[in-house]
N, C-alpha and C. Protein backbone atom coordinates (compact mmCIF):
# COMPACT_ATOMS: atom_id res chain seq x y z
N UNK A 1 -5.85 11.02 -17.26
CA UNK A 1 -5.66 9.97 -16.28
C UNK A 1 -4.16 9.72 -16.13
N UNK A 2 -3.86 9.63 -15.08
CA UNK A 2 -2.54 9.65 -14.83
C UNK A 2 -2.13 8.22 -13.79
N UNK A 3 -0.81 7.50 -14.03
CA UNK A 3 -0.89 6.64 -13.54
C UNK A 3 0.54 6.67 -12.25
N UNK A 4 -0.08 6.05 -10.99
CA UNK A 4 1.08 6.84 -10.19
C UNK A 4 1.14 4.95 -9.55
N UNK A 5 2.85 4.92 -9.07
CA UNK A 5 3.32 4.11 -8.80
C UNK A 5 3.72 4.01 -6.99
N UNK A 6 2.74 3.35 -6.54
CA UNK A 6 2.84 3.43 -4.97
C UNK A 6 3.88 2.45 -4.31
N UNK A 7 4.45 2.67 -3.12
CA UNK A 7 5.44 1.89 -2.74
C UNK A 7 4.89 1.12 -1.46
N UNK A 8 4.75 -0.08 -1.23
CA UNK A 8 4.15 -1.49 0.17
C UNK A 8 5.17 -1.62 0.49
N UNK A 9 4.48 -1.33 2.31
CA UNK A 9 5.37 -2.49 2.94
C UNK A 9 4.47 -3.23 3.58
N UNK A 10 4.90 -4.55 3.68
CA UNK A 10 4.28 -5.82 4.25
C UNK A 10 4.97 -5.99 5.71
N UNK A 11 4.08 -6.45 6.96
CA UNK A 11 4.62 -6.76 7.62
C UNK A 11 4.18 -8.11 8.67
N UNK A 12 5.08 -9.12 9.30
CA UNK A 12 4.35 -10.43 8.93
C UNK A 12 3.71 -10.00 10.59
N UNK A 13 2.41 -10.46 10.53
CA UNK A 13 1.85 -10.45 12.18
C UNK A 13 1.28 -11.60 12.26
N UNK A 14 0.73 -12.10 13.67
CA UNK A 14 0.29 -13.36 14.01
C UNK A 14 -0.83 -13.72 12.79
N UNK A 15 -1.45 -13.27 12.81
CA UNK A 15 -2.70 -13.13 11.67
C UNK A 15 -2.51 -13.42 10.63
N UNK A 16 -1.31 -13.28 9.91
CA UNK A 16 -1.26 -12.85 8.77
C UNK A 16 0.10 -12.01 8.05
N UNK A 17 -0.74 -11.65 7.56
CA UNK A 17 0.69 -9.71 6.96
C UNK A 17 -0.45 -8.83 7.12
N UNK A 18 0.29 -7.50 7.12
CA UNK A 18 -0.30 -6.50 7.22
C UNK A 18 0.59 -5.52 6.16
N UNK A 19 -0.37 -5.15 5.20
CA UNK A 19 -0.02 -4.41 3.85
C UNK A 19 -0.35 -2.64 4.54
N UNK A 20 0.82 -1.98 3.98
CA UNK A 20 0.62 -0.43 3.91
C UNK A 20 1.13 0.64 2.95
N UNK A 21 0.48 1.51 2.49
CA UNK A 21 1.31 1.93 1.33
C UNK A 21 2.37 3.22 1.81
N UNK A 22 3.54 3.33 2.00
CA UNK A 22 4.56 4.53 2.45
C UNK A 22 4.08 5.86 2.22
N UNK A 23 3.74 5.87 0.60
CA UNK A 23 3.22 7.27 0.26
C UNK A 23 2.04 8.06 0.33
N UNK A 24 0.90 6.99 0.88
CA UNK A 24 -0.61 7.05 1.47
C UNK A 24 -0.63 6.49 2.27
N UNK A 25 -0.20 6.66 3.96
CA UNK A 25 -0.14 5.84 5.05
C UNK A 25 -1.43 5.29 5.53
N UNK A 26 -2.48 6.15 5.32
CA UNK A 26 -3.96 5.92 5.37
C UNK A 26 -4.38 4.45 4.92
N UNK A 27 -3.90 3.80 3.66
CA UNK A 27 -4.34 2.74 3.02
C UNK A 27 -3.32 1.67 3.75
N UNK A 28 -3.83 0.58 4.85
CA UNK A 28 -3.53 -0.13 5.21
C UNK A 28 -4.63 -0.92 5.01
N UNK A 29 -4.23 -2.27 5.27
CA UNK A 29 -4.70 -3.73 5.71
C UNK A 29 -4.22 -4.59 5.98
N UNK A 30 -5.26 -5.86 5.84
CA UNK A 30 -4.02 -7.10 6.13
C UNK A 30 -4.63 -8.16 5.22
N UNK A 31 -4.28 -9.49 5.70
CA UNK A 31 -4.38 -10.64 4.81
C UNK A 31 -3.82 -11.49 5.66
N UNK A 32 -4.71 -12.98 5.53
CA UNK A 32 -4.21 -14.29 5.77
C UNK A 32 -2.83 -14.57 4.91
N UNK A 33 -2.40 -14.50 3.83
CA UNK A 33 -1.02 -14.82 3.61
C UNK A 33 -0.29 -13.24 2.69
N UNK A 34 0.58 -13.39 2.14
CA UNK A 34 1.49 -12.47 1.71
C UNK A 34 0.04 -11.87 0.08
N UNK A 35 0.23 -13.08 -0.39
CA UNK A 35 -0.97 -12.54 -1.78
C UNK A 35 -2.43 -12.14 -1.57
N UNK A 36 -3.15 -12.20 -0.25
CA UNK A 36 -4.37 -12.28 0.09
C UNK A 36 -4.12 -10.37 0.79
N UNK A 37 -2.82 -9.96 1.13
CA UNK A 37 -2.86 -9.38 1.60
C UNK A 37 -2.55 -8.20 0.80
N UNK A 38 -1.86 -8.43 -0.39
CA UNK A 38 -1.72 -7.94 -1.88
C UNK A 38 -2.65 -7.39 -2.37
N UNK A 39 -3.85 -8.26 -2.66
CA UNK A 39 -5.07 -8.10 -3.26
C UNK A 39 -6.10 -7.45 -2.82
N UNK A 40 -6.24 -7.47 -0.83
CA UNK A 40 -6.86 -6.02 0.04
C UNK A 40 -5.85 -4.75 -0.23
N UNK A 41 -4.86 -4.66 -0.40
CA UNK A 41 -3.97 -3.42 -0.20
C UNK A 41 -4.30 -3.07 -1.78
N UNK A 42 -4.39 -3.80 -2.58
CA UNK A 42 -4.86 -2.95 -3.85
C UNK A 42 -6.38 -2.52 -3.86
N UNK A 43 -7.23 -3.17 -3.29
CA UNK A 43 -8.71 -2.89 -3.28
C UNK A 43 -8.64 -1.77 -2.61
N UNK A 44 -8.13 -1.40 -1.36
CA UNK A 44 -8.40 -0.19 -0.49
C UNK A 44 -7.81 0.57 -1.20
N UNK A 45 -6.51 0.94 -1.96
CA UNK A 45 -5.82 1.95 -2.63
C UNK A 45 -6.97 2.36 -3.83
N UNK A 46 -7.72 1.43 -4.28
CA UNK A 46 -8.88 1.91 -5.40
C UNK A 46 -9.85 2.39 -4.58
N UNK A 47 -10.00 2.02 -3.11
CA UNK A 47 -11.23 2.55 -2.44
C UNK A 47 -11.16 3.86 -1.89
N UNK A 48 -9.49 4.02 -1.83
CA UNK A 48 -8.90 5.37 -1.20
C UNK A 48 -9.34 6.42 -2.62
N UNK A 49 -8.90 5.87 -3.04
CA UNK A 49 -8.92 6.94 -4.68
C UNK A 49 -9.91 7.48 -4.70
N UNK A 50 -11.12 6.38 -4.67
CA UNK A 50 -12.58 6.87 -5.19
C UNK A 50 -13.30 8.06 -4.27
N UNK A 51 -12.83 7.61 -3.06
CA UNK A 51 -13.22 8.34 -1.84
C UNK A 51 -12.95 9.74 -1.75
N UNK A 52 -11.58 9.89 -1.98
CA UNK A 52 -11.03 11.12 -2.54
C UNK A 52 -11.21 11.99 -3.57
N UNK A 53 -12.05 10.87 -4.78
CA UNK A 53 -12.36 12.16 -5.85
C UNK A 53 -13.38 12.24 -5.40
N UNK A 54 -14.67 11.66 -4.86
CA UNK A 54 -16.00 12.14 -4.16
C UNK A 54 -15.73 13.37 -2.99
N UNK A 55 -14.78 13.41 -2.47
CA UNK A 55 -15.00 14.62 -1.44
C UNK A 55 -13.76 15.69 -2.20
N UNK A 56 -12.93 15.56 -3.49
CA UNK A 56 -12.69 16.34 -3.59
C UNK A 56 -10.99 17.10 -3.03
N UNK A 57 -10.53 16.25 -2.78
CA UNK A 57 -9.32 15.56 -1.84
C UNK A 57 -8.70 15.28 -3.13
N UNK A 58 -7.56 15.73 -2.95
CA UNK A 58 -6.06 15.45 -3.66
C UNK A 58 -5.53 14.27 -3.24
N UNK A 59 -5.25 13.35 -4.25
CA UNK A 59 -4.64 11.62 -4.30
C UNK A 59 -3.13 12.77 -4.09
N UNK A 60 -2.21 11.46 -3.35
CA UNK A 60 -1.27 11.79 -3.23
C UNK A 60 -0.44 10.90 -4.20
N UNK A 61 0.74 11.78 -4.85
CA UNK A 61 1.39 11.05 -5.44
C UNK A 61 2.32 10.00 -5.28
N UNK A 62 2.71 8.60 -5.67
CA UNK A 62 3.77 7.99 -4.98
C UNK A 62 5.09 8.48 -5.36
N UNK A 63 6.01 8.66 -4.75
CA UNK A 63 7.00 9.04 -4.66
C UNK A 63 8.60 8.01 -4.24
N UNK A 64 8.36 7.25 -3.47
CA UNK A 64 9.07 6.06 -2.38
C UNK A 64 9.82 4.91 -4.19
N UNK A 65 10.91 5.17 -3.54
CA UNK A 65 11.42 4.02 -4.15
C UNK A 65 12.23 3.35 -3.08
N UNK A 66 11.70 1.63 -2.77
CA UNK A 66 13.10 1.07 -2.08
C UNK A 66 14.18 -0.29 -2.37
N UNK A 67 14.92 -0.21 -2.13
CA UNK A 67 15.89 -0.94 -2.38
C UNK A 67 16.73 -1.78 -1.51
N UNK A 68 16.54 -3.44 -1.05
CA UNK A 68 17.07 -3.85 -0.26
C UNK A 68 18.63 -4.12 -0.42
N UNK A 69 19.48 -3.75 0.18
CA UNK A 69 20.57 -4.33 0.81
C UNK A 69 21.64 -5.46 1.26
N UNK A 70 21.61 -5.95 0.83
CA UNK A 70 22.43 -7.05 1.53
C UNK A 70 24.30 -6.84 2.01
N UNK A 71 23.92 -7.90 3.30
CA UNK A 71 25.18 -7.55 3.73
C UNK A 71 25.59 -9.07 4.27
N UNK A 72 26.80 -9.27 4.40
CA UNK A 72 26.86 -10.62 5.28
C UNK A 72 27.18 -10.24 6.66
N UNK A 73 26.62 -10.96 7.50
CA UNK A 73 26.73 -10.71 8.92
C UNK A 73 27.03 -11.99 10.11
């Protein structure tokens, strides 16, 4: 068992946020606030997984590291 480290981005929409993972673009969702939207983006990444060892499908590894920036402007 191997443990792989995926990289989110959140993005805020009328709704909500909308969670996606960079290195499995497939596993999106959303959520009423920032943590609601946390907690679907981890459920589907376990739902992606499972799905994938049933048909036999290679999990992709995470790879993405990011790092914000700051600048004054």
């Amino acid at each position: 068992m191997n443990i792989e480290n995926y990289t989110a981005r959140y993005l805020k929409i009328p709704s909500g946020y909308m969670g996606q993972l960079i290195d499995w673009p497939e596993v999106v969702t959303e959520g009423k606030d920032l943590d609601d939207c946390r907690d679907s983006l981890r459920d589907a990444l376990y739902q992606m997984i499972k799905a994938y060892r049933e048909i036999g499908k290679e999990i992709p590894q995470g790879s993405h590291l990011f790092e914000p920036i700051s600048a004054v402007i």
